[in-house]
Protein backbone atom coordinates (compact mmCIF):
# COMPACT_ATOMS: atom_id res chain seq x y z
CA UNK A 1 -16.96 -49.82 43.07
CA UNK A 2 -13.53 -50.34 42.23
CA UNK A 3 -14.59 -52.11 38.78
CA UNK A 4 -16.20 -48.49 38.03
CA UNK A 5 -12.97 -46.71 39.34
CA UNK A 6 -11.12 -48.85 37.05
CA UNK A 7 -13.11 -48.87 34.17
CA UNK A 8 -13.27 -44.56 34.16
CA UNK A 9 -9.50 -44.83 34.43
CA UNK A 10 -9.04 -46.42 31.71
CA UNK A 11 -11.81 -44.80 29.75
CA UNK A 12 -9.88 -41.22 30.37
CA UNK A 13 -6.92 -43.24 29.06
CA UNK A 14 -7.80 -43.93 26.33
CA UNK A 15 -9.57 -40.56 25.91
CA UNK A 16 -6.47 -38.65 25.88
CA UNK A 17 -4.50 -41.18 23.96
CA UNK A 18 -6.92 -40.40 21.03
CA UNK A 19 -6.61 -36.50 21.82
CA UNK A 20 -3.12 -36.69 21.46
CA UNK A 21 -3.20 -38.57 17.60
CA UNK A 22 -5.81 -35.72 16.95
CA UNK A 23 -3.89 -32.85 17.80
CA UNK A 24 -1.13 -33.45 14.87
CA UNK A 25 -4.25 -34.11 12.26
CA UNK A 26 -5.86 -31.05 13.15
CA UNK A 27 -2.75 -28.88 12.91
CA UNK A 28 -2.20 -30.15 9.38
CA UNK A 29 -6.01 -29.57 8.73
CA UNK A 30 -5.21 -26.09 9.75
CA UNK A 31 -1.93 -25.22 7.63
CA UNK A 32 -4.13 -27.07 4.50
CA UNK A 33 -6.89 -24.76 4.86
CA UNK A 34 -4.58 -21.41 5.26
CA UNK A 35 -2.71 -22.58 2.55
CA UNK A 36 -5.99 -22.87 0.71
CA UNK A 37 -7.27 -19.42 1.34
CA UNK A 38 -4.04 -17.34 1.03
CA UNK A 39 -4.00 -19.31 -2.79
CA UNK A 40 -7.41 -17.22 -3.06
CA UNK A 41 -6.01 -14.45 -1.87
CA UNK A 42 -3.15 -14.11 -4.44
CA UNK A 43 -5.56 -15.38 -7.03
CA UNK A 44 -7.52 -12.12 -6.10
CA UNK A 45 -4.67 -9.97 -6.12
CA UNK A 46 -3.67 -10.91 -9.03
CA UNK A 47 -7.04 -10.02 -10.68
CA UNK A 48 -6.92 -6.56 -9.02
CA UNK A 49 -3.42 -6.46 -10.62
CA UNK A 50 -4.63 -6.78 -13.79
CA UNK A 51 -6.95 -4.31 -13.06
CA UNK A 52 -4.48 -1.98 -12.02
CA UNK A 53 -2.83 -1.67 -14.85
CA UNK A 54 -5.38 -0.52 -16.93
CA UNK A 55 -5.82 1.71 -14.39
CA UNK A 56 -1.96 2.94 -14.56
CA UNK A 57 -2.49 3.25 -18.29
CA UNK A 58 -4.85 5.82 -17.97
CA UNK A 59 -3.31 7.65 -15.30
CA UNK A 60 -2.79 11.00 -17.03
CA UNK A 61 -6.74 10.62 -17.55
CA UNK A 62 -7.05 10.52 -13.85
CA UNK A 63 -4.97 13.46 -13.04
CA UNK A 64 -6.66 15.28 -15.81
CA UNK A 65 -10.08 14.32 -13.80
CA UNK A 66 -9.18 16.02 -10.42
CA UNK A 67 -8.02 18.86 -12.12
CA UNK A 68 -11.05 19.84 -13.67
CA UNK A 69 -13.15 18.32 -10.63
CA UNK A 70 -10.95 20.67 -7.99
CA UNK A 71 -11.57 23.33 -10.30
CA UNK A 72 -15.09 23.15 -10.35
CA UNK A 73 -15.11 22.19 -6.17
CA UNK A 74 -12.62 25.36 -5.54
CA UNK A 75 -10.09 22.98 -4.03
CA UNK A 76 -6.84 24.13 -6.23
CA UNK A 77 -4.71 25.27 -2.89
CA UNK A 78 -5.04 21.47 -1.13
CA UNK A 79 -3.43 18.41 -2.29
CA UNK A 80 -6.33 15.44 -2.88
CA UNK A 81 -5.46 14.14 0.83
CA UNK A 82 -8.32 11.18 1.45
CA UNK A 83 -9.89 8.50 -0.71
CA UNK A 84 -13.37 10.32 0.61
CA UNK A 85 -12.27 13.56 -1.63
CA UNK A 86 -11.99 11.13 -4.53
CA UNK A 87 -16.05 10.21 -3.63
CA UNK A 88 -16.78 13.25 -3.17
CA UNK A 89 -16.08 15.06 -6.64
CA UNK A 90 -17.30 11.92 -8.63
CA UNK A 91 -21.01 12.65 -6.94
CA UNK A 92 -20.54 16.31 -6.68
CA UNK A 93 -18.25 18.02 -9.04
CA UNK A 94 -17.39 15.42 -12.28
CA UNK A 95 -18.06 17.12 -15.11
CA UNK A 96 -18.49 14.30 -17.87
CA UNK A 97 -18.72 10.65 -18.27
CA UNK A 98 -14.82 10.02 -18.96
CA UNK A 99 -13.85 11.91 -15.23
CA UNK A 100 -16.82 9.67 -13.41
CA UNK A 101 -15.89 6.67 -15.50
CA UNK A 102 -11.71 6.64 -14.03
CA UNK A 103 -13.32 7.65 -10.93
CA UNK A 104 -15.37 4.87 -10.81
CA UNK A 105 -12.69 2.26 -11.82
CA UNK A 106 -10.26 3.89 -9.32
CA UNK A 107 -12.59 3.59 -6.27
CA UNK A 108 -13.53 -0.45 -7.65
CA UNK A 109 -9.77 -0.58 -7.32
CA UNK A 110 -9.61 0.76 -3.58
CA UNK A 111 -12.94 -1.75 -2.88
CA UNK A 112 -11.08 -4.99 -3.78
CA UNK A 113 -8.24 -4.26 -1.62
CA UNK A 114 -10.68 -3.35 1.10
CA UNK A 115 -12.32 -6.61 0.87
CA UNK A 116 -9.09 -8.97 0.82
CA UNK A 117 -8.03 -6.50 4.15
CA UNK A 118 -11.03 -7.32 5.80
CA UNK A 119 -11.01 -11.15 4.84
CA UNK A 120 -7.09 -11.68 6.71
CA UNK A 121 -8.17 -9.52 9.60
CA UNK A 122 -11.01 -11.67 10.22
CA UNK A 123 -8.73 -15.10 9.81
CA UNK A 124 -6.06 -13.22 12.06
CA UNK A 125 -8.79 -12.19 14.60
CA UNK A 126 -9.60 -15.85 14.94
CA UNK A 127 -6.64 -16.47 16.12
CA UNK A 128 -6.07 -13.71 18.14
CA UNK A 129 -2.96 -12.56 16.26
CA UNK A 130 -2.38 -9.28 13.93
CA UNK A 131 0.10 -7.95 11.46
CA UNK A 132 1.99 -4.74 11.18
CA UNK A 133 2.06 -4.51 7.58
CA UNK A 134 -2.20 -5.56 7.30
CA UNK A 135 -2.29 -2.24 10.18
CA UNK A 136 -0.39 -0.41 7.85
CA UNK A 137 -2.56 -1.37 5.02
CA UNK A 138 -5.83 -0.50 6.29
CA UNK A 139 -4.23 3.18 7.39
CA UNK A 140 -4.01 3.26 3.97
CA UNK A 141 -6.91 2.42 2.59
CA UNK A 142 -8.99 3.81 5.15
CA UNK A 143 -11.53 6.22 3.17
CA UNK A 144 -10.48 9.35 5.73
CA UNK A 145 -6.67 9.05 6.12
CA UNK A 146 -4.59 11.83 5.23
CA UNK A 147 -1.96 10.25 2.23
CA UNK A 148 -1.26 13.59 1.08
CA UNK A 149 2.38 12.77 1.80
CA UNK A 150 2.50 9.55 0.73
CA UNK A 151 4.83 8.44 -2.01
CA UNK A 152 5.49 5.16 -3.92
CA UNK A 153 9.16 4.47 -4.42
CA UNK A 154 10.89 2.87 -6.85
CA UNK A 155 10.34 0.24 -8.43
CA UNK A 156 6.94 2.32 -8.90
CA UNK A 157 7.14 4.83 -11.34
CA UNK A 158 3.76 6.63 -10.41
CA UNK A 159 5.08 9.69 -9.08
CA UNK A 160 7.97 9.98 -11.97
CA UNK A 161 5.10 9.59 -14.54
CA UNK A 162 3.42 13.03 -12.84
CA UNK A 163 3.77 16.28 -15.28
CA UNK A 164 5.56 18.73 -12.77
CA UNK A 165 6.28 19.39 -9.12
CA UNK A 166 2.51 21.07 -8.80
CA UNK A 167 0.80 17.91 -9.46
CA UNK A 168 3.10 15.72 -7.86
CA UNK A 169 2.70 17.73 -4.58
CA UNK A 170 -1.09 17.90 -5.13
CA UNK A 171 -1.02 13.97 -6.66
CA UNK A 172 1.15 11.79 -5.21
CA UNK A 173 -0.64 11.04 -2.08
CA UNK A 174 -3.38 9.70 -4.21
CA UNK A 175 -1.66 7.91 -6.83
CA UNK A 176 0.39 5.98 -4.17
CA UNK A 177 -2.71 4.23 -2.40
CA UNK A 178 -3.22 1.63 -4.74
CA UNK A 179 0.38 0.00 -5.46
CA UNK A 180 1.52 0.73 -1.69
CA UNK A 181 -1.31 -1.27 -0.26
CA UNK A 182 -0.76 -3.92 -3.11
CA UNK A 183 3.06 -4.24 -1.86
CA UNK A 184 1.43 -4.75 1.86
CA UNK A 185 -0.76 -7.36 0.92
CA UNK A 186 1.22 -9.09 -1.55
CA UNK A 187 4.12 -9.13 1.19
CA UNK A 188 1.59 -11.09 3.41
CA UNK A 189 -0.08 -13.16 1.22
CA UNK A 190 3.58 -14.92 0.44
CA UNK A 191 4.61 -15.05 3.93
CA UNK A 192 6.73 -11.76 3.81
CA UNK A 193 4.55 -10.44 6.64
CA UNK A 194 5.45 -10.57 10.23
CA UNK A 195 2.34 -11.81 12.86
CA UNK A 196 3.23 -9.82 15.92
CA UNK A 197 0.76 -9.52 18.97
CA UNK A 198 -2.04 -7.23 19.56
CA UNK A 199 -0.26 -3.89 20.23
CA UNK A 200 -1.38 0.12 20.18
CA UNK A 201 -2.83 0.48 17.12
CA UNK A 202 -1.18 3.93 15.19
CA UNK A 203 -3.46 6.54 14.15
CA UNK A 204 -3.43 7.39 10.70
CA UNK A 205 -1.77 10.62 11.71
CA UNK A 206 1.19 9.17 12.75
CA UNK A 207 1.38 5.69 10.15
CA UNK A 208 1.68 9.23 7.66
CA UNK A 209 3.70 10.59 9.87
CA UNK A 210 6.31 8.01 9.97
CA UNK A 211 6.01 7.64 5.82
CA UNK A 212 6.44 11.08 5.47
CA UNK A 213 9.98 10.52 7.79
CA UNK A 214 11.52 7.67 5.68
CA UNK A 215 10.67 9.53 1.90
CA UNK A 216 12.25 12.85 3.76
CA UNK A 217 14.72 10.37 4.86
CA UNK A 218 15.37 8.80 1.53
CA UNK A 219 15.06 12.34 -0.61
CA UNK A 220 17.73 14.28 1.55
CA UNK A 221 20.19 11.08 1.04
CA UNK A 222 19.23 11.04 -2.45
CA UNK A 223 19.51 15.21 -2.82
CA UNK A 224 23.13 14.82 -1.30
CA UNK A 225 24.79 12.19 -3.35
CA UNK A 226 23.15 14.04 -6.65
CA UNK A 227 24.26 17.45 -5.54
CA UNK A 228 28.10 16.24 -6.05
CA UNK A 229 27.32 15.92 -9.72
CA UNK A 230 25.64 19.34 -9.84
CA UNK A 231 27.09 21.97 -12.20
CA UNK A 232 29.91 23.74 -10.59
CA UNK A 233 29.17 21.74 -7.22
CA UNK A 234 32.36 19.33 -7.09
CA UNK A 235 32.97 15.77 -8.19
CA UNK A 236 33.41 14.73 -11.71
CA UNK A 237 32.74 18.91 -12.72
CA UNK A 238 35.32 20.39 -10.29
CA UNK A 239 38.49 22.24 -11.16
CA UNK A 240 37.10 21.44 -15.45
CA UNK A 241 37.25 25.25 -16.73
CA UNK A 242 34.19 26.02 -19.50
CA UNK A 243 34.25 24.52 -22.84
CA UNK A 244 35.21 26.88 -25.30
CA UNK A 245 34.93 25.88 -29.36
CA UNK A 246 38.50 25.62 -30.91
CA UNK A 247 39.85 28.62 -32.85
CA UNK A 248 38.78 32.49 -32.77
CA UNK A 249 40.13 32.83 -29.57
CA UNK A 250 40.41 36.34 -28.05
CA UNK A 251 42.95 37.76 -26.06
């Protein structure tokens, strides 16, 4: 009996001895493989990048697209405000193969993205972890959301390369999904993103909400430094009396 009692002892020993030089080759197996995947994942990105840009190129072609599509749907008082609007007038309301043919390569676009989201959610869910910026994205990219209000920054130039104030209030929403939700993922991919524990998750009411806050934010700061170099506002233009050509001077 107390060969057996022995024997076990040293059995469990031993048992946790070997548990203890697996635990170190396990962790490394697990930093190898997410190293491995998020190299697919900016591999992926990149392609969509790529993609992107001949996307960007033909921007004015898209714009031109849900012009004549919200035309023909009767939509010219509301901004395009969800991906699902997008859907909607390529099935519905696209007039010619050129409009469903952006419309297509936009939405291929938003479907990439959608599929690298879902494939770090599903390695974060694993291990019961999240990220705010991968919550942000899929407010983003989620085919309902209202991104009416939206609005990619510098150094994005989407919104400067807009004809007028019309379509940038009717198209920036739109034309901000894409590179916004490339920033987010990017971010993560390289490590950029911070893992945070489960919390409340926003609704997409209120991830707009706060956007909308922070470009607000950003415009009034940007409106009052400007307005000091406005004509006949101060600064660099105060006191300066109107140029007047030299000679023929009346009195």
């Amino acid at each position: 009996m107390l060969k057996s009692l022995i024997f076990f002892i040293i059995k469990f020993c031993a048992a946790q001895v070997l548990i203890l030089h697996l635990n170190p080759a396990v962790s490394v197996l697990n930093r190898l493989t997410t190293k491995t995947e998020m190299t697919d994942v900016r591999e992926q990105l990149l392609s969509i990048e790529q993609k992107y840009k001949l996307f960007k190129q033909q921007q004015f072609i898209f714009i031109t697209a849900l012009e004549r599509s919200r035309e023909h749907a009767r939509d010219k008082t509301e901004p395009v405000s969800t991906v699902t609007q997008v859907q909607r007038y390529m099935n519905h309301h696209c007039s010619n193969s050129t409009d469903r043919r952006i419309f297509l390569l936009f939405l291929e676009i938003i479907s990439d993205l959608e599929g690298i989201l879902k494939h770090l959610e599903s390695s974060l869910s694993s291990k019961n972890t999240s990220s705010e910026g991968l919550n942000t994205c899929r407010e983003i990219l989620n085919l309902n959301s209202n991104i009416s209000q939206l609005r990619a920054h510098y150094p994005h130039n989407e919104i400067n390369r807009l004809s007028c104030d019309e379509a940038r209030n009717f198209y920036g929403g739109i034309v901000s999904v894409i590179p916004l939700s490339l920033d987010l993922l990017n971010n993560y991919s390289r490590g950029g993103a911070q893992r945070v524990t489960p919390t409340a998750t926003e609704t997409s009411q209120q991830t707009v909400a706060k956007n909308a806050e922070m470009v607000e934010g950003l415009d009034k700061d940007t409106s009052n430094k400007l307005s000091r170099y406005k004509k006949g506002a101060g600064g660099w233009h105060a006191g300066k009396p109107a140029w007047k050509p030299p000679g023929n001077t009346r009195r």
